[in-house]
C-alpha atoms as a PDB file:
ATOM      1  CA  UNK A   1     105.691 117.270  45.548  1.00  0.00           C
ATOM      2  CA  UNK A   2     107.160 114.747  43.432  1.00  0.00           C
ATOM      3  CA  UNK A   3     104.225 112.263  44.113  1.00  0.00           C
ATOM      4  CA  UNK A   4     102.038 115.054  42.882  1.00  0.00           C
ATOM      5  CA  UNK A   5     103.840 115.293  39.288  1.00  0.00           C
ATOM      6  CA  UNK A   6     103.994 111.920  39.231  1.00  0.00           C
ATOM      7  CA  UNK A   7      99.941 111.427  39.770  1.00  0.00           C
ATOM      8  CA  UNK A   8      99.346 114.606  36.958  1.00  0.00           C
ATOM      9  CA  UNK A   9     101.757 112.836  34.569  1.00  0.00           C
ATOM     10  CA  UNK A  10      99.897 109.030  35.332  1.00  0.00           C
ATOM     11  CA  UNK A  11      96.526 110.975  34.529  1.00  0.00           C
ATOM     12  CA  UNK A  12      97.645 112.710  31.955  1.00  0.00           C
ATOM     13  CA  UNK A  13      98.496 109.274  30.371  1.00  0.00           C
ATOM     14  CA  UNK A  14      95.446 107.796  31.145  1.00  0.00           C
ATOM     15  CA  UNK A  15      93.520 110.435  29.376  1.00  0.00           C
ATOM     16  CA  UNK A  16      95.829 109.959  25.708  1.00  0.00           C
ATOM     17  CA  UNK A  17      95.400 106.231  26.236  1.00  0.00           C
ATOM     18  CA  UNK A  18      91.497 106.113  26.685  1.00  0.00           C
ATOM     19  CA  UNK A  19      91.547 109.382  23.687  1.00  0.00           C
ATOM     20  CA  UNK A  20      93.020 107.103  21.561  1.00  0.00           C
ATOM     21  CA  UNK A  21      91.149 103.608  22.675  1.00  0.00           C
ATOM     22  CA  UNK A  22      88.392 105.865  21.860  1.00  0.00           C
ATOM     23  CA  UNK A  23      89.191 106.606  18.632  1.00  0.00           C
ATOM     24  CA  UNK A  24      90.543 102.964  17.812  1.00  0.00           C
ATOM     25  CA  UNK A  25      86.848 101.822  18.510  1.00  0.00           C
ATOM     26  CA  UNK A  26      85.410 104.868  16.351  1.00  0.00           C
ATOM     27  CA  UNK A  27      87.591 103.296  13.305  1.00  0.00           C
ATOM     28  CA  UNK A  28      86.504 100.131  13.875  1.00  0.00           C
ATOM     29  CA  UNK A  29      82.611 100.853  14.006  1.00  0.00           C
ATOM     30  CA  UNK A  30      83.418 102.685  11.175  1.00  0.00           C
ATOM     31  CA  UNK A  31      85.771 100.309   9.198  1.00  0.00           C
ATOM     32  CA  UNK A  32      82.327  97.549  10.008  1.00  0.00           C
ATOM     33  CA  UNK A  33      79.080  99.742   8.986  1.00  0.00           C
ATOM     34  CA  UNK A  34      80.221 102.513   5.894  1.00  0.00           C
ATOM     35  CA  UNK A  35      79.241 101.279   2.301  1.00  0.00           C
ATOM     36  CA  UNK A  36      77.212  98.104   3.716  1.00  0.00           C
ATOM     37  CA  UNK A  37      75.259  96.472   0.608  1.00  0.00           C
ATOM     38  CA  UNK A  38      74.451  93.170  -0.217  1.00  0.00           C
ATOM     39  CA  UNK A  39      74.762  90.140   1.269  1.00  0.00           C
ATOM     40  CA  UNK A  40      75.163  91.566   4.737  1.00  0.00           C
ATOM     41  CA  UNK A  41      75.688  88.904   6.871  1.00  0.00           C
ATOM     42  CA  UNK A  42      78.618  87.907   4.713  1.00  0.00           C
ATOM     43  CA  UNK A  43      80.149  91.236   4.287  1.00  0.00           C
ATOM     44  CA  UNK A  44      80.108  91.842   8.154  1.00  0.00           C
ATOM     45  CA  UNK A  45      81.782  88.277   8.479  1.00  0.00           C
ATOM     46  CA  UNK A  46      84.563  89.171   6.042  1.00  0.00           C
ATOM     47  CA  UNK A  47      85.424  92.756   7.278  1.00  0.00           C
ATOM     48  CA  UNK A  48      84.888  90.998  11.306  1.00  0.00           C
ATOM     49  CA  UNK A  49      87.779  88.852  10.430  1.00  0.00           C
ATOM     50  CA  UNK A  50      89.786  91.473   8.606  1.00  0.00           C
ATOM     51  CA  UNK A  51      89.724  93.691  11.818  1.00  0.00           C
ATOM     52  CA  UNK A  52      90.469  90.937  14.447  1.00  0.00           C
ATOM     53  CA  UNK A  53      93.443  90.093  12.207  1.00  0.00           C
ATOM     54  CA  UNK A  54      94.380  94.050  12.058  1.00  0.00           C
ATOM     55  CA  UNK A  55      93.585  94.249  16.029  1.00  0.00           C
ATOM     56  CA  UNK A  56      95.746  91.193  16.224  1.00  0.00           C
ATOM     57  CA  UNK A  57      98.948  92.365  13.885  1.00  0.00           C
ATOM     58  CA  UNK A  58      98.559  95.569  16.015  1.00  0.00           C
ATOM     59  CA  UNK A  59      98.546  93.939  19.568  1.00  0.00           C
ATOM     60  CA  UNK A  60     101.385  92.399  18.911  1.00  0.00           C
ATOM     61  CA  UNK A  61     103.226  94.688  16.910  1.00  0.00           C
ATOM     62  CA  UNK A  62     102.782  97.113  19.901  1.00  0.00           C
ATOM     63  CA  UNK A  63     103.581  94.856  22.440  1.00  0.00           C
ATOM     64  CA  UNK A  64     106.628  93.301  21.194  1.00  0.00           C
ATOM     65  CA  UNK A  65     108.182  96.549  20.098  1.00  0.00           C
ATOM     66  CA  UNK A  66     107.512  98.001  23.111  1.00  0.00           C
ATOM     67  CA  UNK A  67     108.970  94.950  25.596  1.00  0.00           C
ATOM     68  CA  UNK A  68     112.327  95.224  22.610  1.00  0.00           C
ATOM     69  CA  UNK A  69     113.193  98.841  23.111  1.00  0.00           C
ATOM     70  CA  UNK A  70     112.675  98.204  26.972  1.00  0.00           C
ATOM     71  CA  UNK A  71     115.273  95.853  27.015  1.00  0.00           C
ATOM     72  CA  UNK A  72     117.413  97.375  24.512  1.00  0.00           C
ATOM     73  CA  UNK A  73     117.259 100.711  26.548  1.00  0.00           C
ATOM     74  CA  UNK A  74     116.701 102.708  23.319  1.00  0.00           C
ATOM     75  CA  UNK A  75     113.426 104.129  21.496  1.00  0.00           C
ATOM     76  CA  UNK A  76     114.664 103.937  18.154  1.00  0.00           C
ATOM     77  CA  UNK A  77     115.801 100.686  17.217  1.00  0.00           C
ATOM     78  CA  UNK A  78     112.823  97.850  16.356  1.00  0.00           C
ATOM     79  CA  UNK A  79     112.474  94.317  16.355  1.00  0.00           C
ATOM     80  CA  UNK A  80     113.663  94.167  13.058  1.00  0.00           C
ATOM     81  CA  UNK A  81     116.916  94.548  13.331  1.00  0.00           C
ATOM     82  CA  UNK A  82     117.591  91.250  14.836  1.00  0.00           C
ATOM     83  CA  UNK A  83     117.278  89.885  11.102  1.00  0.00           C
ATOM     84  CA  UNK A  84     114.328  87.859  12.190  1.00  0.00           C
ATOM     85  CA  UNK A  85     111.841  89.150   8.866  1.00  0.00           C
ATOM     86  CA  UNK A  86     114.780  88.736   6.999  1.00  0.00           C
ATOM     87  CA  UNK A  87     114.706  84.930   8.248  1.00  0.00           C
ATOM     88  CA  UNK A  88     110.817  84.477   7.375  1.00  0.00           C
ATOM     89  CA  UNK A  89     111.099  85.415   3.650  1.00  0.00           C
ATOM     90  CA  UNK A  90     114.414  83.761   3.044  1.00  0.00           C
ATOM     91  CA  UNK A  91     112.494  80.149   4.554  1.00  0.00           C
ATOM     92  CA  UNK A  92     109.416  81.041   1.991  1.00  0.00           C
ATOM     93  CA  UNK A  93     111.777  81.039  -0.611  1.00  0.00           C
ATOM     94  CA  UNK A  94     113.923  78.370   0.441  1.00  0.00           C
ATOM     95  CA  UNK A  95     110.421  76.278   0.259  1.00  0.00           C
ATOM     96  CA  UNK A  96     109.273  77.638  -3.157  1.00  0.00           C
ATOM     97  CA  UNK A  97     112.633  76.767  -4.541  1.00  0.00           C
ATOM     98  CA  UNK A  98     112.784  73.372  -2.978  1.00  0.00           C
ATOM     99  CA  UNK A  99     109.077  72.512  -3.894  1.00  0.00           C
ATOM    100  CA  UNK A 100     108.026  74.885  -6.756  1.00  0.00           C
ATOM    101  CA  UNK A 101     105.281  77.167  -6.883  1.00  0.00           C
ATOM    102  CA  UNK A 102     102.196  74.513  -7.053  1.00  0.00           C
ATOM    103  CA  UNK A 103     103.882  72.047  -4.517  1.00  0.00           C
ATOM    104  CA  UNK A 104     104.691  75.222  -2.107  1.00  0.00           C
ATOM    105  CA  UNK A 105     100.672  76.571  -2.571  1.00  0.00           C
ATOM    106  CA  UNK A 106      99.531  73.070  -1.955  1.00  0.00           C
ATOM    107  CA  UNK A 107     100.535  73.188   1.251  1.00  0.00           C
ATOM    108  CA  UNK A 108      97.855  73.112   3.950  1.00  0.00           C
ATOM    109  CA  UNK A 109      97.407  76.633   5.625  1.00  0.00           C
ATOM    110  CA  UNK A 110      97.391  75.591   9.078  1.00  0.00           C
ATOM    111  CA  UNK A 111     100.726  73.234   8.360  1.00  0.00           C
ATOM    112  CA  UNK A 112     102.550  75.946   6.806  1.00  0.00           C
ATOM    113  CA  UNK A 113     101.413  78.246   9.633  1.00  0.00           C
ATOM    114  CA  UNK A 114     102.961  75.547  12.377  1.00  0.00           C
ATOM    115  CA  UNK A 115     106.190  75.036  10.478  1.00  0.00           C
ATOM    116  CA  UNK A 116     106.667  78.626  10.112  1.00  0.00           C
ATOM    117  CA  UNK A 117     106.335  79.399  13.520  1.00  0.00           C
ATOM    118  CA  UNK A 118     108.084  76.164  14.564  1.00  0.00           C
ATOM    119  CA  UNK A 119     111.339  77.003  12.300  1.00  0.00           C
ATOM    120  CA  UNK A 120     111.325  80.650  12.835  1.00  0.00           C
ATOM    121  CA  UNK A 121     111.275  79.764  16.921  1.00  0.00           C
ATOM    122  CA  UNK A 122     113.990  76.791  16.106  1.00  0.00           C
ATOM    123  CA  UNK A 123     116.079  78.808  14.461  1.00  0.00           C
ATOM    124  CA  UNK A 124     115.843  81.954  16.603  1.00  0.00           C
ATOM    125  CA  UNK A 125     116.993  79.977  19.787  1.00  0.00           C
ATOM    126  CA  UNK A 126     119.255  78.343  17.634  1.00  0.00           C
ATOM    127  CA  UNK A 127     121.052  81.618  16.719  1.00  0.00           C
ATOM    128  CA  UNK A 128     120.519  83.726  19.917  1.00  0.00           C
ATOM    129  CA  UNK A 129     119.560  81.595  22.842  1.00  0.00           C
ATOM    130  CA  UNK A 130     123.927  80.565  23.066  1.00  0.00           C
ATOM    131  CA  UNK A 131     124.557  84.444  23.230  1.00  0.00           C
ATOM    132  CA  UNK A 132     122.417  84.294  26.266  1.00  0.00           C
ATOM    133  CA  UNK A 133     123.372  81.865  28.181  1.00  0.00           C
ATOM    134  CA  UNK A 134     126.559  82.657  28.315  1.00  0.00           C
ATOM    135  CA  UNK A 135     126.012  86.481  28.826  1.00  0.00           C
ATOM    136  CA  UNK A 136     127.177  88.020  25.711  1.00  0.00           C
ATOM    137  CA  UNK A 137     126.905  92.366  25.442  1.00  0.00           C
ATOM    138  CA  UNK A 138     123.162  93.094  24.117  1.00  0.00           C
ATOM    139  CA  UNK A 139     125.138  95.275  21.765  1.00  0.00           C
ATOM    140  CA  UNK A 140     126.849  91.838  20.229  1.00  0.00           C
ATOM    141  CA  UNK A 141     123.947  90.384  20.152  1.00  0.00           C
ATOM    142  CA  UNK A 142     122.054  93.337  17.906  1.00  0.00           C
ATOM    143  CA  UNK A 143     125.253  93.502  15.899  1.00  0.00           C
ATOM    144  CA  UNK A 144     125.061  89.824  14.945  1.00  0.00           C
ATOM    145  CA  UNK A 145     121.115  90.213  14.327  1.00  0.00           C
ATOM    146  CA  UNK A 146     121.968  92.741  12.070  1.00  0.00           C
ATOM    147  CA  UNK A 147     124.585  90.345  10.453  1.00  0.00           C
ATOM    148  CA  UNK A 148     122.746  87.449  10.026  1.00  0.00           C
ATOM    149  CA  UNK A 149     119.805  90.064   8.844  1.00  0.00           C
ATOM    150  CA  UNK A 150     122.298  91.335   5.535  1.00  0.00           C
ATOM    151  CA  UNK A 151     123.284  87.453   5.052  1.00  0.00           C
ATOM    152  CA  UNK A 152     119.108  86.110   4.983  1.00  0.00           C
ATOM    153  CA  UNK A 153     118.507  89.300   2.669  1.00  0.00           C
ATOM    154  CA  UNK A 154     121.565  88.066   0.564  1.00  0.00           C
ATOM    155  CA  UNK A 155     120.478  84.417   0.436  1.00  0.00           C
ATOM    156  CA  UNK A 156     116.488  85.125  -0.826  1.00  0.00           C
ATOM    157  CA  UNK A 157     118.470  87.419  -3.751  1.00  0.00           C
ATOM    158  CA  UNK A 158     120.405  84.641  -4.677  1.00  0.00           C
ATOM    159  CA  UNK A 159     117.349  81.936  -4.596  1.00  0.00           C
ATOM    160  CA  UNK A 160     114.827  84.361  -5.654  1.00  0.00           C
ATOM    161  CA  UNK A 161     116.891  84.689  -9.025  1.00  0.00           C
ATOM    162  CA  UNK A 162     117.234  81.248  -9.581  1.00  0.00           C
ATOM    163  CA  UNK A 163     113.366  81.215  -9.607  1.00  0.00           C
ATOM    164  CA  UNK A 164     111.155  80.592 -12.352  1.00  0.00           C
ATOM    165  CA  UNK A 165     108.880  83.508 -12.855  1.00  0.00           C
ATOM    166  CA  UNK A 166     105.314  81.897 -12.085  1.00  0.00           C
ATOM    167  CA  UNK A 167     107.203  80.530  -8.916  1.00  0.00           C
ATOM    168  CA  UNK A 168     108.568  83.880  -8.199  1.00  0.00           C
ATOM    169  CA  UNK A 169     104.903  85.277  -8.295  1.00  0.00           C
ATOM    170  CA  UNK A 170     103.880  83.060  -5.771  1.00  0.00           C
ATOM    171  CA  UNK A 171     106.462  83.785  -3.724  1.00  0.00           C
ATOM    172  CA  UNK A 172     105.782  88.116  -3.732  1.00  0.00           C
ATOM    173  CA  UNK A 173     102.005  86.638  -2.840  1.00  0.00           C
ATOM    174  CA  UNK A 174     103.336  84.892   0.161  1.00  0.00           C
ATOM    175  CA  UNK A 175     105.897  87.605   1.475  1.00  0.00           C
ATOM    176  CA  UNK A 176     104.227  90.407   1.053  1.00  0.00           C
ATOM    177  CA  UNK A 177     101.054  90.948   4.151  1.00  0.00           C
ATOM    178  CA  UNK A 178      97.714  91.006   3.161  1.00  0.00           C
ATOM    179  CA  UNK A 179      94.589  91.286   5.241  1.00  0.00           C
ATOM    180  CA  UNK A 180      92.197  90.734   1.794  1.00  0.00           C
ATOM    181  CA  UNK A 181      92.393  86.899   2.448  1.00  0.00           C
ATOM    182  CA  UNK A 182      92.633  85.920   6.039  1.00  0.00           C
ATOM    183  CA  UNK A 183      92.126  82.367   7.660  1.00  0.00           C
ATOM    184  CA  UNK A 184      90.265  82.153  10.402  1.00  0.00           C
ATOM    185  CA  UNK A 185      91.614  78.794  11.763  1.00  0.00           C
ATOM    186  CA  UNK A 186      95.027  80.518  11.571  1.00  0.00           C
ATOM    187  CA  UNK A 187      93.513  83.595  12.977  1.00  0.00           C
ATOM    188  CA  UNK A 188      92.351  81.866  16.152  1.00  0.00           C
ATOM    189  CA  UNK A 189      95.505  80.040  16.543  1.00  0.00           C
ATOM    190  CA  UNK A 190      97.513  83.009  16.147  1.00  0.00           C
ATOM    191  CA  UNK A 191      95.071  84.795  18.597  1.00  0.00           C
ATOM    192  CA  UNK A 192      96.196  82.181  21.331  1.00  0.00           C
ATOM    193  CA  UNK A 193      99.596  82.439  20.506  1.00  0.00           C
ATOM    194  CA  UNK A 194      99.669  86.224  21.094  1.00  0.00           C
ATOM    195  CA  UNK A 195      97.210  86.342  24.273  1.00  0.00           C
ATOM    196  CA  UNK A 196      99.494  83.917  25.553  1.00  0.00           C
ATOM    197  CA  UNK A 197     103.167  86.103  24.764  1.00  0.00           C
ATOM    198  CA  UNK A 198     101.079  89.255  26.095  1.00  0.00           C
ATOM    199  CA  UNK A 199     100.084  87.602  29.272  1.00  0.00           C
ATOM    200  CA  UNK A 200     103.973  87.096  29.813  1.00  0.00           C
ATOM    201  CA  UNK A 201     104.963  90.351  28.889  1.00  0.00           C
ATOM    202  CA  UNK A 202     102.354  91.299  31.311  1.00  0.00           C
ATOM    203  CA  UNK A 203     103.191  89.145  34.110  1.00  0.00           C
ATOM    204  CA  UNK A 204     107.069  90.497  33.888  1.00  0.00           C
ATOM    205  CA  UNK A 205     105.711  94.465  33.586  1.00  0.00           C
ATOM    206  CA  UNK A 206     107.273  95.130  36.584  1.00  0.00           C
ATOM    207  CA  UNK A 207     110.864  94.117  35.422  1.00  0.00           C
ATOM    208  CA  UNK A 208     110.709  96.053  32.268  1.00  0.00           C
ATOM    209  CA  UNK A 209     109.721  99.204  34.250  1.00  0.00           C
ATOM    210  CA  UNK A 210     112.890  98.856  36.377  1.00  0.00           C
ATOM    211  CA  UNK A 211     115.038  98.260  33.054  1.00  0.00           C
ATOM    212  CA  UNK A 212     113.036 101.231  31.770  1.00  0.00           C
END
């Protein structure tokens, strides 16, 4: 009997998930083909590039919250909490301050793309990867996330006041996502990057079902 519930309840799951592939690919026909005019070739390669990067931001977005709350045991809480967003802006403006806001937009996209991700990786182990070893409470370790989340936020006030305003503008341009202006070196690297992250999550699916 319980094999039977369990089958109705795996279909009935099925049958939201392909509902709502379905309607992901309706939306993206959609988002590709209404108001065409013009050059069409380039207005199909611009809004091709603005949905991988939305596909992408999704994808991982999904994934990563999902694998969190596993762990965590709890539905509510996100990724954010462990301060890590907080981290990203408070390194853009510790670079605008340090270089100013023509040295900091000089900076090739693909370098700043590889520090960022190097830094914000560096600094993540840096802070956490300790706690882990030697087998701190997951509780702790979301407390001091949150922590060192309040301090980051604190720091960018302090730096981004001490800014002068035509740096401070190119700052809110960096921090803030846009998909109007999307590279699509950075888009392919990123692309990797998150195939490769999702493959792992995949590969240890059947842990996070027992933790779930």
């Amino acid at each position: 009997m319980t094999e039977v519930v369990m089958q109705r309840v795996l279909v009935r799951h099925e049958g939201r998930l392909a509902m709502m592939a379905t309607v992901a690919v309706l939306v993206g026909v959609t988002f590709m083909t209404i108001g065409l005019r013009g050059e069409l070739a380039l207005v199909i390669e611009l809004r091709a590039v603005r949905l991988a990067a939305m596909v992408l931001v999704g994808v991982a977005v999904a994934v990563s919250t999902v694998v969190f709350q596993t762990v965590c045991a709890n539905r509510i809480i996100t990724p954010s909490i462990m301060g890590l967003d907080a981290l990203y802006v408070f390194c853009q403006t510790a670079l605008v301050f340090a270089l100013s806001g023509f040295g900091f937009a000089g900076i090739d996209p693909r370098l700043h793309f590889l520090g960022n991700f190097t830094a914000m990786t560096g600094l993540a182990l840096a802070l956490f990867l300790p706690m882990l070893r030697q087998r701190f409470d997951l509780t702790l370790m979301l407390l001091t996330g949150v922590v060192l989340g309040v301090l980051f936020r604190s720091l960018t006030t302090l730096l981004a006041r001490l800014l002068d305003p035509n740096d401070f503008a190119v700052l809110q341009g960096t921090v803030f996502a846009s998909f109007n202006a999307v590279e699509p070196d950075l888009l392919l690297l990123a692309g990797v990057i998150t195939v490769a992250c999702v493959a792992i999550a995949w590969r240890a699916r059947h842990v996070l079902d027992v933790l779930a």
